[in-house]
Protein backbone atom coordinates (compact mmCIF):
# COMPACT_ATOMS: atom_id res chain seq x y z
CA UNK A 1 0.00 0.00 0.00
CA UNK A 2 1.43 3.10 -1.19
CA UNK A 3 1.58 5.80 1.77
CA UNK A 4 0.60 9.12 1.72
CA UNK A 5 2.19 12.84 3.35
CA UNK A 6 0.15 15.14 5.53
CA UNK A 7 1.86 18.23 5.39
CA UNK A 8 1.85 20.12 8.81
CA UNK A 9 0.82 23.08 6.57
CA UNK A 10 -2.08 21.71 5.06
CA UNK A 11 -4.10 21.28 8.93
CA UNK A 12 -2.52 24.62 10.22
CA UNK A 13 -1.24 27.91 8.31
CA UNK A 14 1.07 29.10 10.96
CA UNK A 15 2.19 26.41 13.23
CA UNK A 16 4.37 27.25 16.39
CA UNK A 17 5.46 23.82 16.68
CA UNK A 18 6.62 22.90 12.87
CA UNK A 19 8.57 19.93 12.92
CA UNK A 20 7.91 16.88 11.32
CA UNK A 21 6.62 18.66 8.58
CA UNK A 22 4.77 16.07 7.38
CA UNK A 23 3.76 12.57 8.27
CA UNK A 24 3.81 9.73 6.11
CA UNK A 25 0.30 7.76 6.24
CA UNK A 26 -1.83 5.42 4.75
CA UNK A 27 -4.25 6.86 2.59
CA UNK A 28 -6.94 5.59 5.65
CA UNK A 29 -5.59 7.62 8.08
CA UNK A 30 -4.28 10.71 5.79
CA UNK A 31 -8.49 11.33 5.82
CA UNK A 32 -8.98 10.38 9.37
CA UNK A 33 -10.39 13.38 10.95
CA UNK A 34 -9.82 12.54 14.64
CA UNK A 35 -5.94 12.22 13.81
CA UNK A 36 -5.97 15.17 11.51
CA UNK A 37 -7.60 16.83 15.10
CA UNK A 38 -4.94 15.42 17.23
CA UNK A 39 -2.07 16.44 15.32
CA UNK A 40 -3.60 20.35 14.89
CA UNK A 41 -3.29 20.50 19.08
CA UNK A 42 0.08 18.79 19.13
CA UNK A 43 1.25 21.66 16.54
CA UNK A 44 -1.02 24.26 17.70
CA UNK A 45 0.19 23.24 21.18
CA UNK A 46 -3.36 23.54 22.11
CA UNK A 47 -4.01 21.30 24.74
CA UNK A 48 -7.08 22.67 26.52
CA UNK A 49 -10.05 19.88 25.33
CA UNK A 50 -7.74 17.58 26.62
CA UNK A 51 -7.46 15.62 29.81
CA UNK A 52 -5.34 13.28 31.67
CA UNK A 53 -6.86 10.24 31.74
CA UNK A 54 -7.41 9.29 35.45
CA UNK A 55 -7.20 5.17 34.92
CA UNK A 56 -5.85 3.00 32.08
CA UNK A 57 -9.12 1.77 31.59
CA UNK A 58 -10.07 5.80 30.53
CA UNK A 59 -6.49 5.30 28.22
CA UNK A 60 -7.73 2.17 26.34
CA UNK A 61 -11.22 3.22 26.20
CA UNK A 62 -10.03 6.31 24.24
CA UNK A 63 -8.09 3.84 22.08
CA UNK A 64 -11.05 1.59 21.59
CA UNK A 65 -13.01 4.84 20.65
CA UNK A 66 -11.00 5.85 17.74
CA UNK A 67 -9.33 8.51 19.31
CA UNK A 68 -5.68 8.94 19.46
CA UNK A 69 -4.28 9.82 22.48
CA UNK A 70 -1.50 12.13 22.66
CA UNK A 71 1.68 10.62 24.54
CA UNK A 72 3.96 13.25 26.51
CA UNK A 73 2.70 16.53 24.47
CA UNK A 74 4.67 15.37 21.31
CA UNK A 75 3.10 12.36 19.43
CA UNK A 76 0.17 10.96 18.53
CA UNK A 77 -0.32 7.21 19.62
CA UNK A 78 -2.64 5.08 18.30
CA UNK A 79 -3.63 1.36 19.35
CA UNK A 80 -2.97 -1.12 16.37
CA UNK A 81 -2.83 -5.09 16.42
CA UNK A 82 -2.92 -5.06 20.05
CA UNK A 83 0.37 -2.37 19.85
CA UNK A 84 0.60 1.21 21.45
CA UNK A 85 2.56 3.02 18.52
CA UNK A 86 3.50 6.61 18.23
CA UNK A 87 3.51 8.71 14.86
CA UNK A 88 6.94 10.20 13.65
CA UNK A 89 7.17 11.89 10.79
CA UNK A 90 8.67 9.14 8.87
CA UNK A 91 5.66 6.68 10.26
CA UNK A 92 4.23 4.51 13.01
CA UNK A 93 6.85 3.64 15.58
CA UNK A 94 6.31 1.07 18.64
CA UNK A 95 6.17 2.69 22.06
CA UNK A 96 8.81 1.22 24.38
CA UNK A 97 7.36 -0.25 27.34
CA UNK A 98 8.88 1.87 30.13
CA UNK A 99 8.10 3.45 33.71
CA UNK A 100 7.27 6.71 31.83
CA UNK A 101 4.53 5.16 29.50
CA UNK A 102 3.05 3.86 32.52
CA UNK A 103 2.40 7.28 34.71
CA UNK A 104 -0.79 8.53 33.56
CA UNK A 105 0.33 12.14 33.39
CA UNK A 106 1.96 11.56 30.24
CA UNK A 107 -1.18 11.13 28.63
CA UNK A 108 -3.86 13.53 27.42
CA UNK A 109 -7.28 12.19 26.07
């Protein structure tokens, strides 16, 4: 499956946060609204709707939902064949299992 950019400047005309630059994608998720959402905060650094979950059953249930919660202020995670993975620019990475992914308050849903 051929993948897709998102350029940063095609969800926001003057970002303060501008790096990536673009995100490479499958052509699903380059029209996926709630990740085209999530990214605008992350680079808008607009983080008011959002929460910290206050259980990892609020975490997964965002997950389940479709959402995609944002991991430490910086990356968009998303919940795929049973696998927490965080968007780089270059793609999908697998989040490390480590004492920081577990404290809730480096979570925002």
């Amino acid at each position: 499956m051929k993948k897709e950019r998102l350029y940063l400047y095609d969800l926001l005309e003057d970002p303060p946060l501008s790096y990536p630059a673009w995100y490479l994608l499958s052509p699903k998720l380059h029209r996926d609204e709630n990740l085209r959402e999530t990214l605008k905060a992350i680079h808008s650094l607009d983080f008011d709707p959002y929460t910290h979950p206050e259980n990892f059953s609020e975490l997964f249930g965002a997950f389940r939902a479709g959402l995609y919660p944002i991991y430490k202020e910086r990356y968009a995670s998303g919940n795929f064949g049973g696998r927490v993975m965080l968007l780089e620019g270059k793609g999908w990475k697998s989040l490390p299992f480590s004492e920081e992914a577990c404290h809730l308050e480096n979570w925002l849903i």
